[in-house]
C-alpha atoms as a PDB file:
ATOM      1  CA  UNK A   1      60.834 142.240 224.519  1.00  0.00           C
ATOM      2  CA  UNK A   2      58.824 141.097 221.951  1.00  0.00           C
ATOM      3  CA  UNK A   3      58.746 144.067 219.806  1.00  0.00           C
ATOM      4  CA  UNK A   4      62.444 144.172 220.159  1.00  0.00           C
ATOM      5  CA  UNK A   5      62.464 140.469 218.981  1.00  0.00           C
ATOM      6  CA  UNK A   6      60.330 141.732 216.399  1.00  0.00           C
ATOM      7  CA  UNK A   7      62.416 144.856 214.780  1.00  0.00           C
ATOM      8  CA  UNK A   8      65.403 142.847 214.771  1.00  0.00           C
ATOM      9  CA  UNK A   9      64.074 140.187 212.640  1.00  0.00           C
ATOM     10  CA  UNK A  10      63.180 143.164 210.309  1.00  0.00           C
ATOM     11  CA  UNK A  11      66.719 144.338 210.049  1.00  0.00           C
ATOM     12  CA  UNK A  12      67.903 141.120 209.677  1.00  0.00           C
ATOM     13  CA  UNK A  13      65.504 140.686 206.560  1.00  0.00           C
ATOM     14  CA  UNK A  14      66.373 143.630 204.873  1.00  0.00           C
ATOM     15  CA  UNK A  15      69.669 143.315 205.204  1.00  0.00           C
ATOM     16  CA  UNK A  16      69.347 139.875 204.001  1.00  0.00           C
ATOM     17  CA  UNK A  17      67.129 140.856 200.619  1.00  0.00           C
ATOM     18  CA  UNK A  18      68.937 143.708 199.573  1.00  0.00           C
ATOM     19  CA  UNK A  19      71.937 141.744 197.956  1.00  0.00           C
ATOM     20  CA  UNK A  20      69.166 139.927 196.164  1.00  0.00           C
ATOM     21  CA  UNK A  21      67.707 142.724 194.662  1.00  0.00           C
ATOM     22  CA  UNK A  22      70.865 144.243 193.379  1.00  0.00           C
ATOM     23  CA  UNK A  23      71.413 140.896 191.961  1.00  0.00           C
ATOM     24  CA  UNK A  24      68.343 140.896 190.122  1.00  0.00           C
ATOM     25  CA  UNK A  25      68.781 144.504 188.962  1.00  0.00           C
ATOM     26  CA  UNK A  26      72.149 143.539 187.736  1.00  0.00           C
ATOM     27  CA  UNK A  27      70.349 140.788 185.637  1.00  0.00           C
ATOM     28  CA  UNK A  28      67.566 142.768 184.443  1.00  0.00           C
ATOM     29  CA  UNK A  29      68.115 143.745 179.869  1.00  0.00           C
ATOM     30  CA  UNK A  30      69.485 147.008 179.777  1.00  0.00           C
ATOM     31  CA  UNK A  31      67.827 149.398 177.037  1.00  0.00           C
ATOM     32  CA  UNK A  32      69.110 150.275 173.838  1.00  0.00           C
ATOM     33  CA  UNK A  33      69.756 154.018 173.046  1.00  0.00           C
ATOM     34  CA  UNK A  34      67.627 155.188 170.095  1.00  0.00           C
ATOM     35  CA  UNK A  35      69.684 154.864 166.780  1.00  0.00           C
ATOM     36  CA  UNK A  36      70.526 158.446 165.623  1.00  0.00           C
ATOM     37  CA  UNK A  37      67.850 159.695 162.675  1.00  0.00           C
ATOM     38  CA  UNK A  38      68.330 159.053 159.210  1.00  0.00           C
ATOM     39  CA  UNK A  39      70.807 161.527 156.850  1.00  0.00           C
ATOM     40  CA  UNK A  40      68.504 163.849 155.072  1.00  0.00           C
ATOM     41  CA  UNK A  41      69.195 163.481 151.401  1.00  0.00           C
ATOM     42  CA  UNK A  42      71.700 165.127 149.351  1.00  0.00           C
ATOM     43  CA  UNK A  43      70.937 167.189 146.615  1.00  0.00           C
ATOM     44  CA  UNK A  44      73.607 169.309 146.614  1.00  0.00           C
ATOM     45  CA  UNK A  45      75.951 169.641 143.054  1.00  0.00           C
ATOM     46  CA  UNK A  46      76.580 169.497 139.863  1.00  0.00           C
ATOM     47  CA  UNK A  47      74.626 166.996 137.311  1.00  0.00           C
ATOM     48  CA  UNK A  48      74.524 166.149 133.675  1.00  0.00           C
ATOM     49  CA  UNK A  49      71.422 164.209 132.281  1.00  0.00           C
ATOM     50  CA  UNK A  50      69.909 162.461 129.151  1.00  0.00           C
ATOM     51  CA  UNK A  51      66.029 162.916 128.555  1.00  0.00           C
ATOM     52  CA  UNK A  52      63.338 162.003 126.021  1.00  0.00           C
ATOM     53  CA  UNK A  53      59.660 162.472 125.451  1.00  0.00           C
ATOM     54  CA  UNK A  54      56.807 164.128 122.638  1.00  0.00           C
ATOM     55  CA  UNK A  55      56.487 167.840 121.863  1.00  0.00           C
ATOM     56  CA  UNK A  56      53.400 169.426 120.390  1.00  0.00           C
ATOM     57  CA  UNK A  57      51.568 172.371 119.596  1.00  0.00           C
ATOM     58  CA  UNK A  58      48.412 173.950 118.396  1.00  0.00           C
ATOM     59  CA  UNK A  59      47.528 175.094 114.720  1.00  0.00           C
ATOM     60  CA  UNK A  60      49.376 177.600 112.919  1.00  0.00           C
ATOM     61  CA  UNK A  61      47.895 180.131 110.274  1.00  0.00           C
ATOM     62  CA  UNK A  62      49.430 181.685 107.275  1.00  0.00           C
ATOM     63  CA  UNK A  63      48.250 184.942 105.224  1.00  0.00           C
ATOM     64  CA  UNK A  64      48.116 184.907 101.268  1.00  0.00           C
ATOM     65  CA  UNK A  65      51.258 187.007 100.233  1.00  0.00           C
ATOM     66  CA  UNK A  66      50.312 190.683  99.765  1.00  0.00           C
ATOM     67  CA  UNK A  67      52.224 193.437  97.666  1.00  0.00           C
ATOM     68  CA  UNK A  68      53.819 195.602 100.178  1.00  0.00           C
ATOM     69  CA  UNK A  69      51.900 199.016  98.416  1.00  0.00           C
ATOM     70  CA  UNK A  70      48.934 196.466  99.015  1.00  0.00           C
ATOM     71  CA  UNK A  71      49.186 195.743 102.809  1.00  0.00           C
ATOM     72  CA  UNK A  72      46.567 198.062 103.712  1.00  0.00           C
ATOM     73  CA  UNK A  73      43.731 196.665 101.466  1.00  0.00           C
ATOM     74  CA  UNK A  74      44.813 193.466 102.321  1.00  0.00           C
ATOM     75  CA  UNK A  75      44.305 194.090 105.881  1.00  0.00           C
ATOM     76  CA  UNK A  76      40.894 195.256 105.007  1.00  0.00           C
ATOM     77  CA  UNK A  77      39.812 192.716 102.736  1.00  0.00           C
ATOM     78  CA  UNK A  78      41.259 189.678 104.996  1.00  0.00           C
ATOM     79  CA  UNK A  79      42.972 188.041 102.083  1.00  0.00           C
ATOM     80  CA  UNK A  80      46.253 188.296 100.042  1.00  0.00           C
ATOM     81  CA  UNK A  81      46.732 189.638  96.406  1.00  0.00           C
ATOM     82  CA  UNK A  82      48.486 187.052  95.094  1.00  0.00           C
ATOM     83  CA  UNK A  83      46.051 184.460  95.082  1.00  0.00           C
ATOM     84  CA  UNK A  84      42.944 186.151  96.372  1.00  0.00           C
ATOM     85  CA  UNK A  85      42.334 183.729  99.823  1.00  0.00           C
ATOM     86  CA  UNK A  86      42.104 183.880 102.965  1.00  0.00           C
ATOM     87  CA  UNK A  87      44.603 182.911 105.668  1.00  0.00           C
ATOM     88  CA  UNK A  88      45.377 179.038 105.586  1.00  0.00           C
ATOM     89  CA  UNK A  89      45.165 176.911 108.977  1.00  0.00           C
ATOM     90  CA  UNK A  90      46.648 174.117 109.552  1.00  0.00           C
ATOM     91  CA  UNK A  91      47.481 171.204 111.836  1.00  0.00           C
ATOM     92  CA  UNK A  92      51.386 171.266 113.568  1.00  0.00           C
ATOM     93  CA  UNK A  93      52.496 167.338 113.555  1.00  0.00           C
ATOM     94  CA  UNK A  94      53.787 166.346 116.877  1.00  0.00           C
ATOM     95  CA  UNK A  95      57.139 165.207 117.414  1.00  0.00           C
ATOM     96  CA  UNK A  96      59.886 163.182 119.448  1.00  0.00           C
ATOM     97  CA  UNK A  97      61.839 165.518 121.628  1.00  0.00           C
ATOM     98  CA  UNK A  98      65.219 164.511 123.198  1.00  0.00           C
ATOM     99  CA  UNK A  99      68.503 165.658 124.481  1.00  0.00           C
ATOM    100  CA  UNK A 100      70.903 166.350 127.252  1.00  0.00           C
ATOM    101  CA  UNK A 101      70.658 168.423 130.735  1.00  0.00           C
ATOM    102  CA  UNK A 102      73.366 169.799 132.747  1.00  0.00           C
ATOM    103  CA  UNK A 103      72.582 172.275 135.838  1.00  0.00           C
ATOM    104  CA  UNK A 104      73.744 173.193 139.376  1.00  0.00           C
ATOM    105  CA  UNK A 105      71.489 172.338 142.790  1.00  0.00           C
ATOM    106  CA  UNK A 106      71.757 174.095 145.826  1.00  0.00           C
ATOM    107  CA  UNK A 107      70.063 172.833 148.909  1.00  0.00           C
ATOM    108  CA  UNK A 108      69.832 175.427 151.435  1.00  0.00           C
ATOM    109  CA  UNK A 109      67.371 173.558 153.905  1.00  0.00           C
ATOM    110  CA  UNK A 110      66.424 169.878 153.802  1.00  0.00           C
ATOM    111  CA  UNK A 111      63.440 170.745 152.539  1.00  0.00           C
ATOM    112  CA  UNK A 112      64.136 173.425 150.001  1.00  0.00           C
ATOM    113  CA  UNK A 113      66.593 173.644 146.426  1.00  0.00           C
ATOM    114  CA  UNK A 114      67.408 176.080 144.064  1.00  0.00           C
ATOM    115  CA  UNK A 115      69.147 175.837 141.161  1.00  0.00           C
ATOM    116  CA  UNK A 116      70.328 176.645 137.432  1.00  0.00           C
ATOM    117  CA  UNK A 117      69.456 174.061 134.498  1.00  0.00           C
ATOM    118  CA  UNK A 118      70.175 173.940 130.515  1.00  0.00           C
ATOM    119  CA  UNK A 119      68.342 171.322 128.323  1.00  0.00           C
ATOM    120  CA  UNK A 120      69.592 171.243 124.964  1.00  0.00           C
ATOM    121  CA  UNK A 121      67.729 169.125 122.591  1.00  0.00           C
ATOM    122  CA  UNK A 122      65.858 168.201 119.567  1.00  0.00           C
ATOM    123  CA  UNK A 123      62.785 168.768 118.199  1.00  0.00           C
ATOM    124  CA  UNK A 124      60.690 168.546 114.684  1.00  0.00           C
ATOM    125  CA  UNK A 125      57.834 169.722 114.346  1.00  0.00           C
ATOM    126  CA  UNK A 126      56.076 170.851 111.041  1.00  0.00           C
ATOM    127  CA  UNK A 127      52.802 171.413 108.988  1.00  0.00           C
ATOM    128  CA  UNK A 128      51.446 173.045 105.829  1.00  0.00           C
ATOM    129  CA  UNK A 129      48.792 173.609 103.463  1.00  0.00           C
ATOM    130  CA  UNK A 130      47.502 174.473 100.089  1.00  0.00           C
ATOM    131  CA  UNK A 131      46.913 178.370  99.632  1.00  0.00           C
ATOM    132  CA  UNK A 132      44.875 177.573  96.641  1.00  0.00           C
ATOM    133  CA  UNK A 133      42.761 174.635  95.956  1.00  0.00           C
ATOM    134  CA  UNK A 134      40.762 173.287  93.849  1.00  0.00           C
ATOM    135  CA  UNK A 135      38.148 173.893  92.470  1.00  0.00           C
ATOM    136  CA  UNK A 136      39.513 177.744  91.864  1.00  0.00           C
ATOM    137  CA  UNK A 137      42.835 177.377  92.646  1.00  0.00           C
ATOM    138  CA  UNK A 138      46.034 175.598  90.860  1.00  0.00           C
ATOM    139  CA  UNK A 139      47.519 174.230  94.002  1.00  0.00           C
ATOM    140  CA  UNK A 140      51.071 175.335  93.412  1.00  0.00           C
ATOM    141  CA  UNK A 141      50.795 177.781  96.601  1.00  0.00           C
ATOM    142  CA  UNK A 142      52.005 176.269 100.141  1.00  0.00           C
ATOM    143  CA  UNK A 143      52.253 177.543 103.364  1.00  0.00           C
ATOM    144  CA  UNK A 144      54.739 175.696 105.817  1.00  0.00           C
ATOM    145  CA  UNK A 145      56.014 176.073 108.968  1.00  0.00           C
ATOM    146  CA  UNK A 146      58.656 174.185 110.930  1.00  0.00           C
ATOM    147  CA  UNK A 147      59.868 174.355 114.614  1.00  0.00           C
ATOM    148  CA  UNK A 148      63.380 172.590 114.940  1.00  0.00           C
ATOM    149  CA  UNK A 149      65.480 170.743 114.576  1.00  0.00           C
ATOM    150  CA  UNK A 150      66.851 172.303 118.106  1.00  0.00           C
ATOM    151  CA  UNK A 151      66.070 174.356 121.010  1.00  0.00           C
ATOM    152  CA  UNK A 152      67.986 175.595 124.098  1.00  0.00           C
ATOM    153  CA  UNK A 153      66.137 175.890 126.951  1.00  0.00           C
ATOM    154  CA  UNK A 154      67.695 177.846 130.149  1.00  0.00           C
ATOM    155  CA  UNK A 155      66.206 178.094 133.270  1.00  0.00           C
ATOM    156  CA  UNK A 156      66.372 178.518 136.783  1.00  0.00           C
ATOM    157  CA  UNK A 157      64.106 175.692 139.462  1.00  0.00           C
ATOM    158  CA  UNK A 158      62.810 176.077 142.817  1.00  0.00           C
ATOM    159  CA  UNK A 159      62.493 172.871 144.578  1.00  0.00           C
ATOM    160  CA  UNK A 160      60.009 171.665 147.535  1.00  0.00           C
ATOM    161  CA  UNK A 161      62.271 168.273 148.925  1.00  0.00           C
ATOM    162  CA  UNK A 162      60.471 165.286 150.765  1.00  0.00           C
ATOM    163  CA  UNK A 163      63.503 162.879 151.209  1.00  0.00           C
ATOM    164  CA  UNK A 164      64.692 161.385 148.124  1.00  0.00           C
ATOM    165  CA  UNK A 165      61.686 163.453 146.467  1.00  0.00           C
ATOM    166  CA  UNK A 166      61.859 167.173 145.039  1.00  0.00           C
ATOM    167  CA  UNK A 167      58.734 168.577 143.551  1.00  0.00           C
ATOM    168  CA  UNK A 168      59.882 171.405 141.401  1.00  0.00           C
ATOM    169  CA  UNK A 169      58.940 174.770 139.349  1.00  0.00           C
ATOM    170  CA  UNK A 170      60.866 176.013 136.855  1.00  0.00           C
ATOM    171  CA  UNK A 171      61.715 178.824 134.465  1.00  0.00           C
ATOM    172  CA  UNK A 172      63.484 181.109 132.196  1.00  0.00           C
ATOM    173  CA  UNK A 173      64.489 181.584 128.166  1.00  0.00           C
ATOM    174  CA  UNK A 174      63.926 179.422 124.954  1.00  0.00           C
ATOM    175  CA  UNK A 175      65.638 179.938 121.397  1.00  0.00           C
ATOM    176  CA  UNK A 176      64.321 177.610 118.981  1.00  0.00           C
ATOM    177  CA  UNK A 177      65.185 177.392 115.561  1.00  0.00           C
ATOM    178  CA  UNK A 178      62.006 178.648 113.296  1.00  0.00           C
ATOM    179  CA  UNK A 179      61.376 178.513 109.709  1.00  0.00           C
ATOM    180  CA  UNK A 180      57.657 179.643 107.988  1.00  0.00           C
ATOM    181  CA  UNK A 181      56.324 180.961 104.747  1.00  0.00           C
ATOM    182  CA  UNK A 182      54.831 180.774 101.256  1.00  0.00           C
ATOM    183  CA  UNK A 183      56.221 179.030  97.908  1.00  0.00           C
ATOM    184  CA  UNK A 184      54.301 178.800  94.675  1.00  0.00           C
ATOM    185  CA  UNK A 185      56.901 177.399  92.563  1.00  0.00           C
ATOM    186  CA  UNK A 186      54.125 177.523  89.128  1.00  0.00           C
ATOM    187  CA  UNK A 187      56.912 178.225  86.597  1.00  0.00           C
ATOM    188  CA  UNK A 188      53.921 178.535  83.885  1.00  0.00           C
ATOM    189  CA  UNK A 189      52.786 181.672  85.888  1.00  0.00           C
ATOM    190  CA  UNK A 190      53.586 184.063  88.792  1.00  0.00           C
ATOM    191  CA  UNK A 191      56.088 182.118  91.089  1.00  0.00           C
ATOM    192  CA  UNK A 192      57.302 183.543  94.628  1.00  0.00           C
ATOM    193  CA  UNK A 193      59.316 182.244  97.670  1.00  0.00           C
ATOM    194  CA  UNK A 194      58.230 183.896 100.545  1.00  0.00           C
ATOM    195  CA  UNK A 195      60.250 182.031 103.279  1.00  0.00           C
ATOM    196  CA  UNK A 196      62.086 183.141 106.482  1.00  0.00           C
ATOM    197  CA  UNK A 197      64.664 180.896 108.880  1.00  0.00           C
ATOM    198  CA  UNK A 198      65.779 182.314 112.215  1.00  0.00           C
ATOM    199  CA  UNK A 199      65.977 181.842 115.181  1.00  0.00           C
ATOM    200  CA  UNK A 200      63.087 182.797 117.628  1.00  0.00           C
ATOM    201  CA  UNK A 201      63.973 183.783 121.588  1.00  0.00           C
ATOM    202  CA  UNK A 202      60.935 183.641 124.343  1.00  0.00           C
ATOM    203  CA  UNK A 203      60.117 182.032 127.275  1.00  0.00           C
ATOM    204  CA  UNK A 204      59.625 179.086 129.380  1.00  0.00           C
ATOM    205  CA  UNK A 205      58.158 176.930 131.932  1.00  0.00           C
ATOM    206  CA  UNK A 206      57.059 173.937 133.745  1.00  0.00           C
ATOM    207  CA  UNK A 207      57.529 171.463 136.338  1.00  0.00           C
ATOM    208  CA  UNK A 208      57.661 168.285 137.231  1.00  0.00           C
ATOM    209  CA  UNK A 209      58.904 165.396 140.156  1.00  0.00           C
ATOM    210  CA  UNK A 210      62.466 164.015 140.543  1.00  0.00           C
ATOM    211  CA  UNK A 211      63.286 160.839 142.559  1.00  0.00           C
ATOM    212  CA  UNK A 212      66.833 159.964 144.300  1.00  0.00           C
ATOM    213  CA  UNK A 213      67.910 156.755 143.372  1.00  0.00           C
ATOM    214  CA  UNK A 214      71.236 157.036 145.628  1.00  0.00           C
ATOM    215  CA  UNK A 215      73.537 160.168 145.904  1.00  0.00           C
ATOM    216  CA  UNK A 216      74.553 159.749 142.022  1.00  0.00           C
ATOM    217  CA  UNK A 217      71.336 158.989 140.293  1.00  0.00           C
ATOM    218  CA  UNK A 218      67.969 160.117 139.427  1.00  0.00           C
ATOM    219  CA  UNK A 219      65.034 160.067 137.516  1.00  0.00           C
ATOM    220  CA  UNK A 220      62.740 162.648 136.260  1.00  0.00           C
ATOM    221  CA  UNK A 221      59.387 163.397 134.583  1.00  0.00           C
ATOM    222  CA  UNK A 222      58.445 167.080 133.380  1.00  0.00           C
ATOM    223  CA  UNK A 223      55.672 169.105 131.560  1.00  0.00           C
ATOM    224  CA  UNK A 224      56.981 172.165 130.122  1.00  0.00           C
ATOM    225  CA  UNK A 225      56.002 175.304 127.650  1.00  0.00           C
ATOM    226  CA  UNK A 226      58.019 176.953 125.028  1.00  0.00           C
ATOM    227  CA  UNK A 227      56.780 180.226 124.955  1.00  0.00           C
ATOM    228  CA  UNK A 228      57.240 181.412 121.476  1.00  0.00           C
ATOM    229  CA  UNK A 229      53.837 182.382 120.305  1.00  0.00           C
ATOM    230  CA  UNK A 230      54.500 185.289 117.804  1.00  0.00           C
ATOM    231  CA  UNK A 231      53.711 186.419 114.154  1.00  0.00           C
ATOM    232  CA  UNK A 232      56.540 186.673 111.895  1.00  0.00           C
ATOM    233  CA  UNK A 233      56.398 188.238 108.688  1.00  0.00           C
ATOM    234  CA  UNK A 234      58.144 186.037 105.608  1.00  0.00           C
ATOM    235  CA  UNK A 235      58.851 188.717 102.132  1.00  0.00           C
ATOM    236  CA  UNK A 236      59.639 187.618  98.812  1.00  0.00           C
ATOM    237  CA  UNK A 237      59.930 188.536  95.199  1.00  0.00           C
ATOM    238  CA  UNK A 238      57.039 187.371  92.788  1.00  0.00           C
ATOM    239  CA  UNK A 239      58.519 186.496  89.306  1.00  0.00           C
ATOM    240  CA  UNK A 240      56.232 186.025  86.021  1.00  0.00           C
ATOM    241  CA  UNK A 241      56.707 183.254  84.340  1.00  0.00           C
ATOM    242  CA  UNK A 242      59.965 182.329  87.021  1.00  0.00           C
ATOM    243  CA  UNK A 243      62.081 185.081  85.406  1.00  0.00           C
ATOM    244  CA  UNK A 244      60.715 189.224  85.247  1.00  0.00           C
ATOM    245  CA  UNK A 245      60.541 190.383  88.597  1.00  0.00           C
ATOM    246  CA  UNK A 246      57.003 191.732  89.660  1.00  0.00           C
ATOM    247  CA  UNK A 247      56.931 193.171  93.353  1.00  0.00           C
ATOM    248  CA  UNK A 248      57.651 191.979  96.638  1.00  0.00           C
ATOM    249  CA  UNK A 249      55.139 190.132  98.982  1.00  0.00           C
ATOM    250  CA  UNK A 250      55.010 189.611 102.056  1.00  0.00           C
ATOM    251  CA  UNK A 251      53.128 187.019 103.981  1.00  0.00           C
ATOM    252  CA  UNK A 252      52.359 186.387 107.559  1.00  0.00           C
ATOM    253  CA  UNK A 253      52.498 183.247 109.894  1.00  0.00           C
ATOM    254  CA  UNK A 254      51.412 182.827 113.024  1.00  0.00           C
ATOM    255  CA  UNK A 255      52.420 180.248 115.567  1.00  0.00           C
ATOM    256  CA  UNK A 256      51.847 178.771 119.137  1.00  0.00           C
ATOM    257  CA  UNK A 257      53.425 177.502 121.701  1.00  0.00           C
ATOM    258  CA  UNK A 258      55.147 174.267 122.217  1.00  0.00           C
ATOM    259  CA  UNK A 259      54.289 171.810 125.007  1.00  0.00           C
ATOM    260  CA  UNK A 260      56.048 169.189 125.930  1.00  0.00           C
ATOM    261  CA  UNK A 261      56.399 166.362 128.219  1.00  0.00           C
ATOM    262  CA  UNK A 262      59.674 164.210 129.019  1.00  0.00           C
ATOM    263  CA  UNK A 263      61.496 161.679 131.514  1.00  0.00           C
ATOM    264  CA  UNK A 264      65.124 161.413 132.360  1.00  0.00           C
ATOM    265  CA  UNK A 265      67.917 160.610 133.995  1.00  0.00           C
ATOM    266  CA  UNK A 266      70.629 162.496 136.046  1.00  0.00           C
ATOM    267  CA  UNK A 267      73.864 162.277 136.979  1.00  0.00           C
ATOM    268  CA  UNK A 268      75.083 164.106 140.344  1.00  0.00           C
ATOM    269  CA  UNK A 269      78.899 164.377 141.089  1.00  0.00           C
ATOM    270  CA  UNK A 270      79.938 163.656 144.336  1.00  0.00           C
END
């Protein structure tokens, strides 16, 4: 009887506390789902950009004009025939560098770009000497060269993206505008202008980091090389006294590369 007694008291209970604990399950804070992850960020498009920074290079050398029968000797002697010296050297001044960008990114992954890129800009950067000074020399003679005042740079970049940052590589072609060679301009003696302008084609490449402002802006800040490193040969009539034509000389210059280092600014369309 008693443990009849006691099982219905059980039931009773339970029967009793299980409307109180659906109650209190009602009550209890439901969860929040997770909110869905972050966008990754666009660099997809086309840009146009403004950037500025310094260009520079190492020293250039020019040869003392040498008659063209003479180009032999003078390779063998190490010096021209017009004043009798050796090559000059001398220091390239560095120089502001600016312009404009426009290119084309492609984002295949969210962690990878590729792309196409132009940067059209300015440059200046020049140096020369004195052929033949003192105390043996008249110092009429100078050898100049000058890299500018433009340069078109066009190149392709591979891009490693973090987010809103892309580390980059890039490369491709350079033409440069290029102008070396040798003036005496003595009109009590020999005179001869030497000189060559063109434009020079090579190569080029760099790097550098590029930050997303928002999905229309960002910044930039690059190391690059202008790979023109070449010797180019400048010819010229001598004259005596400025007037009777002598012979035709020819002088060399060699010249480096160009480094340079810039920030900017982009514009994506979107």
């Amino acid at each position: 009887m008693k443990r009849t007694l006691f099982v219905g008291l059980a039931i009773s209970a339970l029967f009793l506390a299980a409307p109180l604990g659906a109650a209190s399950a009602a009550d209890m804070p439901v969860k929040a789902p997770a909110p869905p992850p972050a966008p990754a960020f666009d660099w997809n498009g086309f840009y146009v950009g403004v950037y500025a920074g310094a260009a520079w290079m190492d020293q250039a050398t020019t040869t003392d004009p040498c008659g063209v029968a003479f180009t032999a000797l003078c390779t063998a002697l190490g010096t021209g025939n017009f004043n009798g010296v050796p090559p000059a050297t001398y220091d390239m001044g560095s120089s502001f560098t600016g312009g404009g960008t426009i290119g084309y990114n492609w984002q295949p992954t969210p962690y990878t770009l590729i792309g196409l890129e132009n940067d059209f800009g300015y440059l200046h950067l020049k140096g020369s000497a004195i052929q033949n000074p003192p105390p043996f020399g008249r110092v009429d003679t100078v050898a100049s060269t000058k890299i500018g005042d433009w340069y078109d740079a066009y190149t392709a970049r591979i891009g490693a993206v973090d987010g809103h940052a892309m580390f980059y590589v890039k490369g491709g072609g350079v033409s440069v505008k290029y102008t070396s060679g040798v003036v005496d301009s003595n009109a009590a003696g020999t005179t001869i202008n030497a000189t060559t302008s063109k434009t020079l084609t090579g190569w080029t490449a760099g790097g550098g980091i590029e930050y997303g402002i928002d999905l229309h802006w960002s910044v930039k800040a690059e190391y690059s090389v202008l790979g023109i490193a070449r010797n180019v040969t400048s010819c010229g009539t001598a004259f005596l006294f400025g007037v009777t034509p002598l012979a035709t000389l020819c002088t060399t210059t060699h010249s480096p590369d160009v480094q340079l280092i810039t920030v900017g600014l982009n514009y994506r369309f979107r």
